[in-house]
C-alpha atoms as a PDB file:
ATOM      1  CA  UNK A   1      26.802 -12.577 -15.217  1.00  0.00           C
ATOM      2  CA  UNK A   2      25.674 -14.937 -18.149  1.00  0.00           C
ATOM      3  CA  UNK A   3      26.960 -14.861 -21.243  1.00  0.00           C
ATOM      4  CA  UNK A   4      26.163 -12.072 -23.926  1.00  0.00           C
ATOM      5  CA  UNK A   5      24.023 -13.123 -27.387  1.00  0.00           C
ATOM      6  CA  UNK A   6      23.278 -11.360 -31.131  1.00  0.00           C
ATOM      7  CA  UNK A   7      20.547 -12.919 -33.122  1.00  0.00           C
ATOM      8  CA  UNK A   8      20.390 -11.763 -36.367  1.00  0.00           C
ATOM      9  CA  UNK A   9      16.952 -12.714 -38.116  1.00  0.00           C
ATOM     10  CA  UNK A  10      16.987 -13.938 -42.116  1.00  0.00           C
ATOM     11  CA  UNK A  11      20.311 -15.014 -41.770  1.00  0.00           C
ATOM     12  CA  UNK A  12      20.956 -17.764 -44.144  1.00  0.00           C
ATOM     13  CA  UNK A  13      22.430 -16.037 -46.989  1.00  0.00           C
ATOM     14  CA  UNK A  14      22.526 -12.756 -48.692  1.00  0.00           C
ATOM     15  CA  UNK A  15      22.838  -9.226 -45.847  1.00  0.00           C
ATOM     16  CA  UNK A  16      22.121 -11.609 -42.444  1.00  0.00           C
ATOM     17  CA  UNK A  17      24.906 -13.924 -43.241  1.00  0.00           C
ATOM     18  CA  UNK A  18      27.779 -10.657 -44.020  1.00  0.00           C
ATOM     19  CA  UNK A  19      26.316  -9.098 -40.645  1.00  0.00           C
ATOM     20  CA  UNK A  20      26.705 -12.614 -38.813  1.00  0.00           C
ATOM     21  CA  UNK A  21      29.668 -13.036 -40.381  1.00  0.00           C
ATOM     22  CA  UNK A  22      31.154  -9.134 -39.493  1.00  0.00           C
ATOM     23  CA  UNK A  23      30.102  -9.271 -35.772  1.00  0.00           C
ATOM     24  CA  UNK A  24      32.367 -12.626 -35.505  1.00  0.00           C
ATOM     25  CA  UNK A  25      35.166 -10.454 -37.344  1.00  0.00           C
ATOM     26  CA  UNK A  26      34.607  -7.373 -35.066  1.00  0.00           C
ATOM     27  CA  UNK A  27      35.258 -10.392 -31.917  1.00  0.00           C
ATOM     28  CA  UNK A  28      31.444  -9.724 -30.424  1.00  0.00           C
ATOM     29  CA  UNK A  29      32.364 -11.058 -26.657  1.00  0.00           C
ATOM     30  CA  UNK A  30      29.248 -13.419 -26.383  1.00  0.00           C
ATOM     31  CA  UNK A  31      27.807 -16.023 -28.708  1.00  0.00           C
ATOM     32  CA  UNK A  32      26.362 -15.163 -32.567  1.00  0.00           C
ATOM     33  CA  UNK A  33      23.033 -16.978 -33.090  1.00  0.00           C
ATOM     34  CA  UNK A  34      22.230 -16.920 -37.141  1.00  0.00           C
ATOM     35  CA  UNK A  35      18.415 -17.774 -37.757  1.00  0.00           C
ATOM     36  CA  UNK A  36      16.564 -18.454 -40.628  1.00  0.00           C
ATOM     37  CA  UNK A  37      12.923 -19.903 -41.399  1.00  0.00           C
ATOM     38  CA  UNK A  38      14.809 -23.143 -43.300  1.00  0.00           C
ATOM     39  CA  UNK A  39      16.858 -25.271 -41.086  1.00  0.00           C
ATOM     40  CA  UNK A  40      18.383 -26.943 -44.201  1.00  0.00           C
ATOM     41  CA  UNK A  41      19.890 -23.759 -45.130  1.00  0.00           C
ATOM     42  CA  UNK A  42      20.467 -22.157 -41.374  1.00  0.00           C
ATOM     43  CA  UNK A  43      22.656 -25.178 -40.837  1.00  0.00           C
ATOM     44  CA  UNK A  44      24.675 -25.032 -44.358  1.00  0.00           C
ATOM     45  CA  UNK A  45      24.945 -21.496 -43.197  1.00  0.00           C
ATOM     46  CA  UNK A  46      26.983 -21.981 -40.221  1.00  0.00           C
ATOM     47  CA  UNK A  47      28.618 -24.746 -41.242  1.00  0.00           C
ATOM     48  CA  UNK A  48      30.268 -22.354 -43.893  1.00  0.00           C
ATOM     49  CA  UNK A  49      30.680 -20.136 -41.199  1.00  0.00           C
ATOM     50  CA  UNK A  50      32.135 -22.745 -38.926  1.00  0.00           C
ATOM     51  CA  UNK A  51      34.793 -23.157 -42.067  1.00  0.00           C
ATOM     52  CA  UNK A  52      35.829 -20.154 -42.156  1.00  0.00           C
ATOM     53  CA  UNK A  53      36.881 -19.920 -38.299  1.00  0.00           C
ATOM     54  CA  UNK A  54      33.980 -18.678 -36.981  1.00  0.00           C
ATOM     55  CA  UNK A  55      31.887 -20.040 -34.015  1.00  0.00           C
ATOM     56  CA  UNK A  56      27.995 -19.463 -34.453  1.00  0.00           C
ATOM     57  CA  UNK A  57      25.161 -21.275 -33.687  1.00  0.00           C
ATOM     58  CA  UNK A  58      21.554 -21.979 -35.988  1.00  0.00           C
ATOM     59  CA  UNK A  59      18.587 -21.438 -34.283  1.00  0.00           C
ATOM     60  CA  UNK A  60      14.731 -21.728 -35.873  1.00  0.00           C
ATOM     61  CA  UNK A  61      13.306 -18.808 -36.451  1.00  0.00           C
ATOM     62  CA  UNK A  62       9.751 -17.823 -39.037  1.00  0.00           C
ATOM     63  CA  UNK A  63       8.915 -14.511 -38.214  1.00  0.00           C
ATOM     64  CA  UNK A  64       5.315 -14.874 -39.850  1.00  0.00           C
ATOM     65  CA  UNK A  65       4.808 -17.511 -37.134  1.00  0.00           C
ATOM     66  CA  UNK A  66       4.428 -15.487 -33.456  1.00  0.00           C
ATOM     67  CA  UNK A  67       4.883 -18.763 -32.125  1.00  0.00           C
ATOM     68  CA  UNK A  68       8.248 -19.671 -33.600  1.00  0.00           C
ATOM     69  CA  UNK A  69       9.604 -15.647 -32.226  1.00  0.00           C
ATOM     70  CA  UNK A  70       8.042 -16.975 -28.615  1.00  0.00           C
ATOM     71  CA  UNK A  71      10.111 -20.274 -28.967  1.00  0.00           C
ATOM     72  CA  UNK A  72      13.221 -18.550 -29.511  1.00  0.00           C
ATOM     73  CA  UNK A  73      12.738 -15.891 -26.800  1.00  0.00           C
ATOM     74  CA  UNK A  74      12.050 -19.199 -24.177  1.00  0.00           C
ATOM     75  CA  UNK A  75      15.411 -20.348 -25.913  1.00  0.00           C
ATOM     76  CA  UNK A  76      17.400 -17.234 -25.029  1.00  0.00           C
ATOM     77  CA  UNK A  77      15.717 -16.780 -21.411  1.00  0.00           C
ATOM     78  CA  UNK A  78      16.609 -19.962 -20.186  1.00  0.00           C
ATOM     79  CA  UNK A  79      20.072 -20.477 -21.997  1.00  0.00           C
ATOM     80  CA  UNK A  80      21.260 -16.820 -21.743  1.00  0.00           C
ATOM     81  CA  UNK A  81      18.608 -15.139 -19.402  1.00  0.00           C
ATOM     82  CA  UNK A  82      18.245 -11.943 -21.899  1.00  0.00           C
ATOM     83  CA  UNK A  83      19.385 -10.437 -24.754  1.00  0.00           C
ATOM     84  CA  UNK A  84      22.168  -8.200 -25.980  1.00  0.00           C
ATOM     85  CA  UNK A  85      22.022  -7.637 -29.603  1.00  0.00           C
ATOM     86  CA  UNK A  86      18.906  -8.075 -32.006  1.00  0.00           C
ATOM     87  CA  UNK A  87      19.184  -7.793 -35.813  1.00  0.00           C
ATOM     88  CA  UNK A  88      16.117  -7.872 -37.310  1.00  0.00           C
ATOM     89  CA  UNK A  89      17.180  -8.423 -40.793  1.00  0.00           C
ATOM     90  CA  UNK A  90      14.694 -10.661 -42.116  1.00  0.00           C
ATOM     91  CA  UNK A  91      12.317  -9.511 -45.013  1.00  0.00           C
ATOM     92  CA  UNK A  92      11.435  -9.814 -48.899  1.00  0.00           C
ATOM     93  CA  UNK A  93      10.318  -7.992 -51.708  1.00  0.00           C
ATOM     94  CA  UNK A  94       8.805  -9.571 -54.882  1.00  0.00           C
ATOM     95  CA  UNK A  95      10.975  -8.687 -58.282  1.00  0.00           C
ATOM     96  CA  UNK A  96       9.736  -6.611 -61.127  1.00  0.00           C
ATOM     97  CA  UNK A  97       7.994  -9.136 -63.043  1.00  0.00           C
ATOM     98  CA  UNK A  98       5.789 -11.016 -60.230  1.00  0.00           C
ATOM     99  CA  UNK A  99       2.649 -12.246 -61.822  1.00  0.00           C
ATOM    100  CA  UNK A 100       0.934 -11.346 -58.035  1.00  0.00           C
ATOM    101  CA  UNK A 101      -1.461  -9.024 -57.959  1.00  0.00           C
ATOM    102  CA  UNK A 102      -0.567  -5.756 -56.055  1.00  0.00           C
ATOM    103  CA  UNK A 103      -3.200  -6.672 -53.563  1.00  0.00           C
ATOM    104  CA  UNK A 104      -1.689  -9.591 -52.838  1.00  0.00           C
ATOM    105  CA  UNK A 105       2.132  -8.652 -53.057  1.00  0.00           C
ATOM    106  CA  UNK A 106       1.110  -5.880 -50.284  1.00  0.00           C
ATOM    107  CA  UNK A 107      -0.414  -8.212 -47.950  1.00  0.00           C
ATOM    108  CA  UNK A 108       2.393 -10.491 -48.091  1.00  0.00           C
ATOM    109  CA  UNK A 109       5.212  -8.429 -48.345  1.00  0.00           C
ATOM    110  CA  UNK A 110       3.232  -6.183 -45.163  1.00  0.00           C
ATOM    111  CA  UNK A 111       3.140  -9.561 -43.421  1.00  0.00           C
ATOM    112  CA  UNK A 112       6.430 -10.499 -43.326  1.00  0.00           C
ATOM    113  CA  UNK A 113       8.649  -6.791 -43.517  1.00  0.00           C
ATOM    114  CA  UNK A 114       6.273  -5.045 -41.057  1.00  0.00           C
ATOM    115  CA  UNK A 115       3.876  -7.872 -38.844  1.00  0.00           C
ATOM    116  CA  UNK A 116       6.902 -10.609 -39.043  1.00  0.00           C
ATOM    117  CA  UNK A 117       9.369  -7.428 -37.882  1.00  0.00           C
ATOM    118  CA  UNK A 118       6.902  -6.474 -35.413  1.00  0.00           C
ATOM    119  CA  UNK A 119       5.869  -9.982 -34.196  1.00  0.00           C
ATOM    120  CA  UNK A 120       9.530 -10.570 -33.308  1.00  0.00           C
ATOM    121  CA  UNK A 121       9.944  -7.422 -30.964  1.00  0.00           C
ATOM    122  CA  UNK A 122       6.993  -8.328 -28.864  1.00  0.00           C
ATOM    123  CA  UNK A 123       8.812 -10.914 -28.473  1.00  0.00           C
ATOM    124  CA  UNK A 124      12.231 -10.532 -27.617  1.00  0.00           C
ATOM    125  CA  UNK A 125      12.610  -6.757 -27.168  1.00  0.00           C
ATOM    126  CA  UNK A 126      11.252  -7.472 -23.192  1.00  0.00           C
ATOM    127  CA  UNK A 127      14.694  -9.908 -22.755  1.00  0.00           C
ATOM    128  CA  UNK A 128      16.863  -6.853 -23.351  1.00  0.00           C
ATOM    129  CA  UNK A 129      19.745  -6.179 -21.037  1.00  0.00           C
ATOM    130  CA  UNK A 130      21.360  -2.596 -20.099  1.00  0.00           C
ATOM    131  CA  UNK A 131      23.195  -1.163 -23.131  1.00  0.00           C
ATOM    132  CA  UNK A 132      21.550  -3.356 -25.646  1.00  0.00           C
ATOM    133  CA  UNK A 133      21.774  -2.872 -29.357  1.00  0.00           C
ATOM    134  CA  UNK A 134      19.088  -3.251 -32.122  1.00  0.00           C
ATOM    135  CA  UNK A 135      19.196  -2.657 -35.302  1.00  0.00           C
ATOM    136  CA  UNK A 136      15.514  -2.750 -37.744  1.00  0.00           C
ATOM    137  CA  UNK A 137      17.040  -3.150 -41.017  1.00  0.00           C
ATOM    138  CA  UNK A 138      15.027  -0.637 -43.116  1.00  0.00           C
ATOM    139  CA  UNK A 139      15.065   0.559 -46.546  1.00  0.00           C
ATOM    140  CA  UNK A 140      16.132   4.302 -48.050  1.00  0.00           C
ATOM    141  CA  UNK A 141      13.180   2.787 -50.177  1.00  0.00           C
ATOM    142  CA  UNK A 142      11.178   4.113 -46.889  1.00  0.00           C
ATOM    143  CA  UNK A 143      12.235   7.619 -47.848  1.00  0.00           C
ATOM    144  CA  UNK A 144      11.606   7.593 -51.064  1.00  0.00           C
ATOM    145  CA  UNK A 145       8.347   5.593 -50.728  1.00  0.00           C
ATOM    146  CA  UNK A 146       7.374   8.499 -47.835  1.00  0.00           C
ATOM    147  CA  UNK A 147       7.851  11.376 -50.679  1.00  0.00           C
ATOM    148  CA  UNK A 148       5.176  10.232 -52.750  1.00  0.00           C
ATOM    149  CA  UNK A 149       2.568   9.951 -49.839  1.00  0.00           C
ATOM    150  CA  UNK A 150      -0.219  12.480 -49.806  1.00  0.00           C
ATOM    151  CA  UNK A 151       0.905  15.524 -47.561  1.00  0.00           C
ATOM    152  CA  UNK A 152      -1.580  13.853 -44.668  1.00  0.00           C
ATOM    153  CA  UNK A 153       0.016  10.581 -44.923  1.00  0.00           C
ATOM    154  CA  UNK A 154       3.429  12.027 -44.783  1.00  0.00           C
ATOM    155  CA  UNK A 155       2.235  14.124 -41.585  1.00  0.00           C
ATOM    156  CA  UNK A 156       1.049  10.987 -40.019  1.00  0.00           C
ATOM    157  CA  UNK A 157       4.379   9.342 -40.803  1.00  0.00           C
ATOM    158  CA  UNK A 158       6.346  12.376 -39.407  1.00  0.00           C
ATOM    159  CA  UNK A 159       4.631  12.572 -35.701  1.00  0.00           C
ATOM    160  CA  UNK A 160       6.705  12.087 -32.680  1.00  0.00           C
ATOM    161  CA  UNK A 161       3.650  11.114 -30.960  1.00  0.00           C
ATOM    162  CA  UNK A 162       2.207   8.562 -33.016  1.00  0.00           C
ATOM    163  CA  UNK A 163       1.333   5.159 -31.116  1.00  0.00           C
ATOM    164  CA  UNK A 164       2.507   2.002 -32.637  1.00  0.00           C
ATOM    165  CA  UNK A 165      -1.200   1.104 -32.519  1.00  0.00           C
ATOM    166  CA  UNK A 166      -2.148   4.175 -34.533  1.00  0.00           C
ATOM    167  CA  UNK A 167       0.935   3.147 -36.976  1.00  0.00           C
ATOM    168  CA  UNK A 168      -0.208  -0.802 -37.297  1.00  0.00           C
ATOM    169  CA  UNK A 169      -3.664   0.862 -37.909  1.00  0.00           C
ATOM    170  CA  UNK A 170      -2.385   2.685 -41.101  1.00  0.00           C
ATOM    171  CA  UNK A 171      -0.236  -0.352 -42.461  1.00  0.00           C
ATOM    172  CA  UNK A 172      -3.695  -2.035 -42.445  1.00  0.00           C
ATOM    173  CA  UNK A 173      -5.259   0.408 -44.546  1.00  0.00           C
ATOM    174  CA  UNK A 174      -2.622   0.294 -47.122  1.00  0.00           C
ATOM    175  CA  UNK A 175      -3.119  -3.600 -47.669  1.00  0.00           C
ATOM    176  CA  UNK A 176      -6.796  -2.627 -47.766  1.00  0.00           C
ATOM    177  CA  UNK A 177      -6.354   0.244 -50.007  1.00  0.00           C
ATOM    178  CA  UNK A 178      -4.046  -1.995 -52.289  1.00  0.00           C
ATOM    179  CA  UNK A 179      -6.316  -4.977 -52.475  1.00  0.00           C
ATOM    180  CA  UNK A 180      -9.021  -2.846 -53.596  1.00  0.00           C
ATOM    181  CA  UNK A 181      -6.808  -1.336 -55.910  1.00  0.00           C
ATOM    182  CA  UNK A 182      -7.228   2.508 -54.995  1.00  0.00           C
ATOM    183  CA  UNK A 183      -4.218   2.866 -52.694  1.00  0.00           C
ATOM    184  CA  UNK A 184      -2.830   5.905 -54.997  1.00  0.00           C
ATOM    185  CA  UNK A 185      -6.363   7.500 -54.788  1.00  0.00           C
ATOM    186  CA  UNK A 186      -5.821   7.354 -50.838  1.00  0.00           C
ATOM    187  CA  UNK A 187      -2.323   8.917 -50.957  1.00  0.00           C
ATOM    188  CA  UNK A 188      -0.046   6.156 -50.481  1.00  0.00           C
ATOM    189  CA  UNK A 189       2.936   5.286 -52.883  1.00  0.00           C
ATOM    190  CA  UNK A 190       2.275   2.698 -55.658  1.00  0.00           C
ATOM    191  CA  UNK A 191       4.797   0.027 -53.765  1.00  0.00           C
ATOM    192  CA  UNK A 192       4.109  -2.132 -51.373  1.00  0.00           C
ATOM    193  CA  UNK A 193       7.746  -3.064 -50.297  1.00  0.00           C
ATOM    194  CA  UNK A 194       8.679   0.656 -49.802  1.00  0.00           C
ATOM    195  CA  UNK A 195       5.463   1.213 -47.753  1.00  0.00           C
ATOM    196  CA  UNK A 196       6.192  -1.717 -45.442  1.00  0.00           C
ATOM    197  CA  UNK A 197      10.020   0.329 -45.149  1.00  0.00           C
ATOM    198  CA  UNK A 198       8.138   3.506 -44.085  1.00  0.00           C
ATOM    199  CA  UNK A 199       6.053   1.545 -41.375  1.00  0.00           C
ATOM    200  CA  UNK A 200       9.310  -0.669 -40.515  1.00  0.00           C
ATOM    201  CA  UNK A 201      11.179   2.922 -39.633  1.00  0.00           C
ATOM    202  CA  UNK A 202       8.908   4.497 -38.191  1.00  0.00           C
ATOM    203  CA  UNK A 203       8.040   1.280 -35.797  1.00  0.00           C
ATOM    204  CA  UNK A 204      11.878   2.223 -35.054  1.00  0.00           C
ATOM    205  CA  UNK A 205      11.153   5.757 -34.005  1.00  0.00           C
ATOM    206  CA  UNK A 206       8.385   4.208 -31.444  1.00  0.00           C
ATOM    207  CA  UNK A 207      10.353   1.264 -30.201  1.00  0.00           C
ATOM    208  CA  UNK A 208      12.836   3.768 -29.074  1.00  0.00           C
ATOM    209  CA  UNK A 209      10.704   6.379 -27.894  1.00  0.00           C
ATOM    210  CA  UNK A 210       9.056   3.876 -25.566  1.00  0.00           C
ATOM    211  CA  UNK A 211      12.782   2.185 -24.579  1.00  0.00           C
ATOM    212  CA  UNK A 212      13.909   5.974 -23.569  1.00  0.00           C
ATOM    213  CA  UNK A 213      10.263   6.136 -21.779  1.00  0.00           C
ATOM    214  CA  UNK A 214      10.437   2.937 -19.587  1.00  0.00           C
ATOM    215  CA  UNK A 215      14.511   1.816 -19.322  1.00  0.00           C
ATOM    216  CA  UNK A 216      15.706   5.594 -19.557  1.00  0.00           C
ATOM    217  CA  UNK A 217      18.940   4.790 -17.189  1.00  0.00           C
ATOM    218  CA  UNK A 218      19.710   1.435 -18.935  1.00  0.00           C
ATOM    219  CA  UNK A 219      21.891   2.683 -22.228  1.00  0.00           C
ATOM    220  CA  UNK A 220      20.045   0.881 -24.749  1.00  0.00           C
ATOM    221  CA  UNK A 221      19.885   2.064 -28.483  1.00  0.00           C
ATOM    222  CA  UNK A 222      17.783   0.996 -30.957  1.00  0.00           C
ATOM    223  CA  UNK A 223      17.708   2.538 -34.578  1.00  0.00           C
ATOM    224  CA  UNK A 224      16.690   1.517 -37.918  1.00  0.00           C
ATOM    225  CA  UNK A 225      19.364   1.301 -40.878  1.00  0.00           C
ATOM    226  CA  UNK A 226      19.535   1.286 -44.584  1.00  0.00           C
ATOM    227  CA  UNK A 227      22.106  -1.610 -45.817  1.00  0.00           C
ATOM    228  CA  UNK A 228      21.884   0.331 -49.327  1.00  0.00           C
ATOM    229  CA  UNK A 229      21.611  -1.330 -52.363  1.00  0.00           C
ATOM    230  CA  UNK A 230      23.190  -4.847 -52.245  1.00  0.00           C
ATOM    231  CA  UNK A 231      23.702  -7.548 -54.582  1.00  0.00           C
ATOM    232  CA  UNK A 232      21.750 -10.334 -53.024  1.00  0.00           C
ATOM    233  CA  UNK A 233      18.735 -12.770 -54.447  1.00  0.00           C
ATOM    234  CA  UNK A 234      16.213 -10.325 -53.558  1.00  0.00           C
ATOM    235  CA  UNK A 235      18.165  -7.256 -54.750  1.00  0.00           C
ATOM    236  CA  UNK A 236      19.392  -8.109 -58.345  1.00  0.00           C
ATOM    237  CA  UNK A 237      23.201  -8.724 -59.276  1.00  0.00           C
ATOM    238  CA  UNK A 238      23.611  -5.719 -60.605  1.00  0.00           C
ATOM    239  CA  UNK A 239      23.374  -3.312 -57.324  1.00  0.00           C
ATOM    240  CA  UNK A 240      26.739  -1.494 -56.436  1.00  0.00           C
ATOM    241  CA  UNK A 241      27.715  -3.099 -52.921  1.00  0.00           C
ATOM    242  CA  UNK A 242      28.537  -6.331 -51.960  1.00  0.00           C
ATOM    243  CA  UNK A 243      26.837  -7.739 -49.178  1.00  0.00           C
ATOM    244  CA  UNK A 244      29.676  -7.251 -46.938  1.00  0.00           C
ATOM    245  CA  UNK A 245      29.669  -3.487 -47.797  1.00  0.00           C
ATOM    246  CA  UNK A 246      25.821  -3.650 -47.156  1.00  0.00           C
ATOM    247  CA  UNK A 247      26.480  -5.234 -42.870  1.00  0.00           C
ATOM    248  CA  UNK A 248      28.817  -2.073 -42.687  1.00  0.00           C
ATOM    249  CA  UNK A 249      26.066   0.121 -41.246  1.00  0.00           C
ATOM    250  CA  UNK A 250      23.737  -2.515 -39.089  1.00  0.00           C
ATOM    251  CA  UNK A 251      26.999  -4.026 -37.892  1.00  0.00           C
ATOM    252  CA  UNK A 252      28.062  -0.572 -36.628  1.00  0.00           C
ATOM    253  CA  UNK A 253      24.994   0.216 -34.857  1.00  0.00           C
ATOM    254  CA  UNK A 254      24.688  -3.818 -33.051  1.00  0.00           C
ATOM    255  CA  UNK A 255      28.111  -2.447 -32.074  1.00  0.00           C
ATOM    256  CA  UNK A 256      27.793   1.020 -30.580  1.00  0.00           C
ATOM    257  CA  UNK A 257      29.990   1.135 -27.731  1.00  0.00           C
ATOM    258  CA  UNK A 258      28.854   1.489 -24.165  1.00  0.00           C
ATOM    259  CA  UNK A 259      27.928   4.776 -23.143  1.00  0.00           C
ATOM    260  CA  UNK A 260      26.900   6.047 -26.400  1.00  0.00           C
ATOM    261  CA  UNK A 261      23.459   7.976 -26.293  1.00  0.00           C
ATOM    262  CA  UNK A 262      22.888   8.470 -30.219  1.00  0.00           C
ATOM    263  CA  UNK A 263      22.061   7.910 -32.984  1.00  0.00           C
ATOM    264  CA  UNK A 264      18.836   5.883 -31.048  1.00  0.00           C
ATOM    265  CA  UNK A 265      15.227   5.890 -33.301  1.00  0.00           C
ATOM    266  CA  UNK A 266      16.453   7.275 -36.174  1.00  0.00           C
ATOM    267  CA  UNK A 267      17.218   5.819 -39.784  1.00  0.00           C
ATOM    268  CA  UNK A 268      21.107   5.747 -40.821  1.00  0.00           C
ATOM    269  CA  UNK A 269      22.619   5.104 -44.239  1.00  0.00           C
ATOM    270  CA  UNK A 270      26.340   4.964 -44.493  1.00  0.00           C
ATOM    271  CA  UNK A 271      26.805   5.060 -40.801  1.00  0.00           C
ATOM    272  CA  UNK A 272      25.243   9.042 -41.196  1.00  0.00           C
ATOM    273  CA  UNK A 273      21.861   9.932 -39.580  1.00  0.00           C
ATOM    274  CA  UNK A 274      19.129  10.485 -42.683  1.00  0.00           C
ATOM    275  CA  UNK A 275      16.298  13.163 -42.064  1.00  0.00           C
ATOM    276  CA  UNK A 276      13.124  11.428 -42.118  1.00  0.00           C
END
């Protein structure tokens, strides 16, 4: 049997680097890949990491670029022949004071939370083995964001049944919506990084859906997970956990033990199931 592999996307500093670092603690039996868009700082990464005791290896990864996701999933087919554990933690928000315009924060902060998120799945979720862990990190931003939606948006956002077409369909509109400057008019909630948390969920809710659907007897779990609010770049220095408090809750899910048949599509905070 080849050897087992975690990626964890967006790894170079901040949440990615406490979960990389926190599987190698919790002795995951297979090799840690860290990835991150800047090679530079994916390779002072695990060079830290290396320091400290830990063994982990850099690999390339942009998920804006579909191209980079299909390099890496030809990188773990032929050196590992599938996949065990995927954190997609990679994603961004811009801070209070960006001089962007909302149009153009919600395109790019849509491109690279939900489409980059997204892009990556196609692309490695088929290299899955039996009892396979992944973890979408999400937002309780999603939550909040989902509140303020219109009651049909929030309907939309709440059906079982809804296609990941239909759902790609709607994250569309809100860039459009935002770019023309009327989103609030159409019912969705004036920010674009909590909108690309609702559609990042709910992609969760699908993904599984469709993993129960097709590989019902093979034990894999896939959920999407709120870090909380962590003192990284993107976050501020004055949130309440640390980074290593914030991989608590994806690093428990990557490492839900064989056999286990929940929590799988739903959003957990704290380790504790949230109602979406």
């Amino acid at each position: 049997m080849s050897k087992k592999v975690a990626v964890v996307t967006g790894a170079n500093k901040g949440i990615g680097l406490a979960i990389v670092r926190e599987l190698c603690k919790a002795k995951f039996t297979g090799d840690v890949i860290l990835t991150a868009r800047n090679e530079k700082l994916g390779n002072e990464a695990v060079k830290m990491l290396k320091s400290e005791g830990f063994e982990v290896s850099y690999h390339h990864l942009d998920i804006c670029d579909q191209g980079s996701a299909k390099q890496l999933s030809n990188f773990l087919q032929k050196t590992y022949g599938g996949l065990d554990v995927l954190i997609n933690n990679a994603g961004m928000a811009f801070k209070n004071d960006a001089t962007e315009t909302f149009g153009e924060q919600a395109e790019v902060t849509m491109r690279t939370n939900f489409w980059g998120t997204l892009w990556v799945c196609h692309a490695l979720l088929p290299l899955l083995r039996p009892n396979a862990r992944v973890v979408n990190v999400s937002s309780f931003v999603s939550k909040k964001a989902l509140d303020t939606c219109s009651p049909q948006l929030q309907a939309k956002f709440r059906d079982t049944e809804l296609s990941e077409e239909e759902l790609c369909l709607l994250m569309g509109q809100f860039v459009i919506a935002a770019q023309q400057g009327n989103h609030q008019a159409q019912g969705w909630p004036n920010t674009a990084y909590g909108t690309t948390k609702i559609g990042v969920t709910v992609l969760s809710r699908i993904q599984a859906h469709y993993l129960t659907k097709t590989r019902a007897a093979d034990g894999i779990l896939l959920n999407a997970c709120c870090p909380g609010w962590v003192r990284t770049d993107m976050a501020g220095s004055k949130a309440p956990k640390s980074p290593e408090e914030g991989a608590q809750t994806p690093t428990y899910l990557a490492l839900l033990p064989e056999g286990a048949k929940e929590p799988h599509g739903q959003l957990v905070w704290d380790k504790t199931v949230q109602e979406w």
